[in-house]
Structure formats: C-alpha cells, structure tokens
Protein backbone atom coordinates (compact mmCIF):
# COMPACT_ATOMS: atom_id res chain seq x y z
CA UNK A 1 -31.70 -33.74 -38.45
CA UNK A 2 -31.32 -36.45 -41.14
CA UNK A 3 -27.30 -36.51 -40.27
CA UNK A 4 -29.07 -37.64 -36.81
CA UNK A 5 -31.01 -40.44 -38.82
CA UNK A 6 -27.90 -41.54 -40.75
CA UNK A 7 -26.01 -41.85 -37.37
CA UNK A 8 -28.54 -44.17 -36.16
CA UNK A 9 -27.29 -46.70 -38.67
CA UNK A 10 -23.91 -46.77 -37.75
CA UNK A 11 -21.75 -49.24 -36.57
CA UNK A 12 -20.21 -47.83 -33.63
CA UNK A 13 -22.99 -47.90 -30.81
CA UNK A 14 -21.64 -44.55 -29.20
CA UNK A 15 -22.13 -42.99 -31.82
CA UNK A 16 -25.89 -44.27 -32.16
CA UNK A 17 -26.32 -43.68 -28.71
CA UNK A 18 -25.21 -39.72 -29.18
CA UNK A 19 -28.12 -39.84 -32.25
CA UNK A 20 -30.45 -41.33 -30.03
CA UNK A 21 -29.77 -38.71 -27.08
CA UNK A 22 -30.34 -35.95 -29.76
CA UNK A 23 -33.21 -37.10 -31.61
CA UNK A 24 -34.77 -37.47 -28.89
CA UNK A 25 -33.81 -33.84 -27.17
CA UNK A 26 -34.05 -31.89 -30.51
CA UNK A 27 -37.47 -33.39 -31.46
CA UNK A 28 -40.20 -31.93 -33.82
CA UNK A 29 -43.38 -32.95 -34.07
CA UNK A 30 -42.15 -35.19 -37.04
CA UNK A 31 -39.54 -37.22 -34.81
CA UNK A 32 -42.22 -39.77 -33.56
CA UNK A 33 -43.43 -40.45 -37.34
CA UNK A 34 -39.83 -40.40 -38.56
CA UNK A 35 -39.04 -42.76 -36.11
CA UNK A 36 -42.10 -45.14 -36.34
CA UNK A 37 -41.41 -45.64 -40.49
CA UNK A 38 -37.48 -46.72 -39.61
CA UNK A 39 -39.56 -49.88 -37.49
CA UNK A 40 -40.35 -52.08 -40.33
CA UNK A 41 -36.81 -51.37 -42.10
CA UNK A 42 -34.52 -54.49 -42.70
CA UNK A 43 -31.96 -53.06 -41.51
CA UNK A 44 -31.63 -54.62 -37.94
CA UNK A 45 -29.48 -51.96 -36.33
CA UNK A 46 -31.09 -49.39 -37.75
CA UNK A 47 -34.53 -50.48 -36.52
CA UNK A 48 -33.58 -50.88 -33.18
CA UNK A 49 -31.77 -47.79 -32.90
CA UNK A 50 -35.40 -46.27 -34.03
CA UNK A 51 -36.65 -48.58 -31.11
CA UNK A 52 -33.98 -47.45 -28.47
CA UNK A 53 -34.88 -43.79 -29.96
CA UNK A 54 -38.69 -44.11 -28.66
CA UNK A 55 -37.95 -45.18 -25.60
CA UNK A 56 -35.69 -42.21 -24.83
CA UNK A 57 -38.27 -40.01 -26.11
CA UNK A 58 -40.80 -41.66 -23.55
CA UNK A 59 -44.39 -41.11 -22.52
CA UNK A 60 -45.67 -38.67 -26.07
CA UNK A 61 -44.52 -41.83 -27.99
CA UNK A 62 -46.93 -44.65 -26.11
CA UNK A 63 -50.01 -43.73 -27.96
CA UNK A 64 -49.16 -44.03 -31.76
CA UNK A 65 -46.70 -47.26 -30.75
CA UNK A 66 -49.47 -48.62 -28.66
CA UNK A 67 -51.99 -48.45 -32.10
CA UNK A 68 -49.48 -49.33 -34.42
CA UNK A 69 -48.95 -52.39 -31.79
CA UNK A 70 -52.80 -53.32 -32.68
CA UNK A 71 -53.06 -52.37 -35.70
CA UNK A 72 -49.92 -52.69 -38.67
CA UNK A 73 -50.16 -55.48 -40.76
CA UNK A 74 -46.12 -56.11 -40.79
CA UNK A 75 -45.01 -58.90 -37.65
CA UNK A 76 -41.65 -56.75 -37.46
CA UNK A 77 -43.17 -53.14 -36.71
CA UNK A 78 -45.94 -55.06 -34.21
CA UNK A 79 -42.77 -56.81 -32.10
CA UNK A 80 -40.85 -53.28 -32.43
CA UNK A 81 -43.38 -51.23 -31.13
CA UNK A 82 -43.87 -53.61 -28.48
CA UNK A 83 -40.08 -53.45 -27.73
CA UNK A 84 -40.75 -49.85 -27.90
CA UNK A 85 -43.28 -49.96 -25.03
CA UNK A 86 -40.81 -52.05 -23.21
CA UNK A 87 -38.10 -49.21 -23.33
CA UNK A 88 -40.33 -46.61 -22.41
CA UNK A 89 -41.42 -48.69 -19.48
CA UNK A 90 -37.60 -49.00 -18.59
CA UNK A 91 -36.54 -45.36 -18.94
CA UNK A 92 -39.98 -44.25 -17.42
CA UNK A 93 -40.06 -46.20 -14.56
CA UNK A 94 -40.57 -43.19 -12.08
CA UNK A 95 -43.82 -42.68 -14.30
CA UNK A 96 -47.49 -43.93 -14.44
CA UNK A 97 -47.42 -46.24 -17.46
CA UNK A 98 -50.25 -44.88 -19.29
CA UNK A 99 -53.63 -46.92 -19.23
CA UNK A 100 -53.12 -47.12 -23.46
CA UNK A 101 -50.36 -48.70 -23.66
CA UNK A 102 -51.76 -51.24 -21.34
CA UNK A 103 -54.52 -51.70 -23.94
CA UNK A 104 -52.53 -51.74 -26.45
CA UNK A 105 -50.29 -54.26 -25.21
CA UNK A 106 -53.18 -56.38 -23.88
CA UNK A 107 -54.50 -56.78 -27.16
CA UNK A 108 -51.47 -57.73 -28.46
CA UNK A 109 -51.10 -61.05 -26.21
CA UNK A 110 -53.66 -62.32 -28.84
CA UNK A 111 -51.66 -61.42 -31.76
CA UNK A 112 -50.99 -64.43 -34.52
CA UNK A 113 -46.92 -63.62 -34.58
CA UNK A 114 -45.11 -65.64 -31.64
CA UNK A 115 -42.26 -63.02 -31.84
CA UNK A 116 -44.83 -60.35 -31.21
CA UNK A 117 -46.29 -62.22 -28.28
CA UNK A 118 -43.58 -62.69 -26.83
CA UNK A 119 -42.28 -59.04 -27.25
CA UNK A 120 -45.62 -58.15 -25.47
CA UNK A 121 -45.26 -60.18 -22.57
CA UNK A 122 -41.80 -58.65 -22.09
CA UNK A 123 -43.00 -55.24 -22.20
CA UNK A 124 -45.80 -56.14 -20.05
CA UNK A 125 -42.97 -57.76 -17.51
CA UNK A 126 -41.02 -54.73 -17.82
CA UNK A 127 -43.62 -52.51 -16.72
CA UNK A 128 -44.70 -54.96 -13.86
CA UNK A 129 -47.36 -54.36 -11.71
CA UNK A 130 -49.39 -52.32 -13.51
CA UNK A 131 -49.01 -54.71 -15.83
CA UNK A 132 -49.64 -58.10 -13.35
CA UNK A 133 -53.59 -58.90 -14.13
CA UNK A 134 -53.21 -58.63 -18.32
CA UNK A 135 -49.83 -61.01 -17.67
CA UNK A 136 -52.37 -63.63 -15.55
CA UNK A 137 -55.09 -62.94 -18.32
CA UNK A 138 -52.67 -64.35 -20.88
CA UNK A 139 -52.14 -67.53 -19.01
CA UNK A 140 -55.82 -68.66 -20.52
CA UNK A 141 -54.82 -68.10 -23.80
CA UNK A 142 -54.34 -71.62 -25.24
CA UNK A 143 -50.71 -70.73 -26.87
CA UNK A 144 -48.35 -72.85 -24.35
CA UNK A 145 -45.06 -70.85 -25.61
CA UNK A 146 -47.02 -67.74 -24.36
CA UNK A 147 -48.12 -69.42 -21.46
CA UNK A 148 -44.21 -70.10 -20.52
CA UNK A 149 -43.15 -66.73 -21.76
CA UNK A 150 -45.53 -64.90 -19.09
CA UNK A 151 -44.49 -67.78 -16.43
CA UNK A 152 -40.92 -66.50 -16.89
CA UNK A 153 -41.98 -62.43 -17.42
C-alpha cells in the first residue's frame, strides 16, 4: 500500500489518478488517517492527491475531515479538508450530504484564514442546496471578500 502512497506524488497525473482509484478501493481502516496526515505536507501535489483521494473514498471520510475542518491548528489542512468536503460533495452528488459536514463547514465560514473561508464557501457551493441557508448565513459575517466569495458560490 505505501507503493500506492508514493504514486500519489508523482508527476504524471494518470498515474496519481490509478493511486487514487486504488487507495480508495483497497482501503483499511488506516487509509482515512493515512490520508488525513499527507494534508498538511508541503508538497502541493502530493497534498492534493491526498485531497482528490478523500473525495473518491466519499461519505466514511466526512466526519474526521469535517472535525479536522474545525478543529487543526494548521490554515493548510483546514482549506484541504474543506476541499476535501468539496470533492466528496462532487463525486457524491446522488447522496444526502451528511448533516456533519454541514456543521462542520458552517463553522468554518468563521474561520480567521481567508483561504480557508473561501475553500468553505466553495464546498458549501458545491454541495448546493443543502447547503443554501449556511451560504446566506455567511453574508452577515462582516468579512466583504467572504461576502463576494458566497455572492459568486
């Protein structure tokens, strides 16, 4: 499995996308934490291919991104697990967005990182209209960048 890992790194994006696919269909009840520690990497292409990985994996992954969302103290693993949510929204579309993630996300909107704002309100405009009364509910936050970000959600 940590071949798998590796090949999320690489620089071909086939090849990523083949790790992704099996991560994701060979997973063990490790894969989620394996994946969430690869979020606050530096490595950019790695971290989103951890992202990208999530969202494949779907519904099972919402709760521990949707408290790591609300609760890490490192910006880049807040926006990522937002981006997360986002992809899981996407690939799950078919599916009831689950009611913690929501939470999660609404919390979030209140979060001191612009980048992980504005992460939120994209997940929150990816899983639309579920999502529609937290999106108005940001528009009284007094952060006018967030205020255009959910005008444009």
């Amino acid at each position: 499995m940590m071949q798998l890992y590796q090949q999320l790194k690489n620089k071909n994006p086939k090849l990523r996308q083949r790790a992704m696919r099996q991560i994701a269909a060979e997973r063990t009840e490790n894969t989620i934490p394996e994946l969430m520690a690869i979020l606050g990497d530096e490595d950019v292409v790695y971290r989103r291919a951890a992202v990208q990985t999530l969202g494949v994996i779907g519904l099972d992954a919402v709760p521990v991104l949707a408290e790591t969302l609300t609760t890490s103290e490192n910006n880049t693993v807040r926006a990522s697990c937002a981006k997360a949510l986002a992809a899981i929204a996407l690939n799950y579309s078919e599916e009831t967005f689950p009611t913690v993630g929501l939470q999660g996300l609404q919390t979030a909107l209140k979060d001191p990182d612009p980048v992980v704002k504005i992460s939120t309100v994209g997940a929150l405009g990816t899983i639309g209209p579920p999502a529609f009364e937290a999106l108005v509910a940001a528009l009284d936050i007094d952060d006018i960048a967030l205020q255009v970000t959910v005008l444009q959600a």
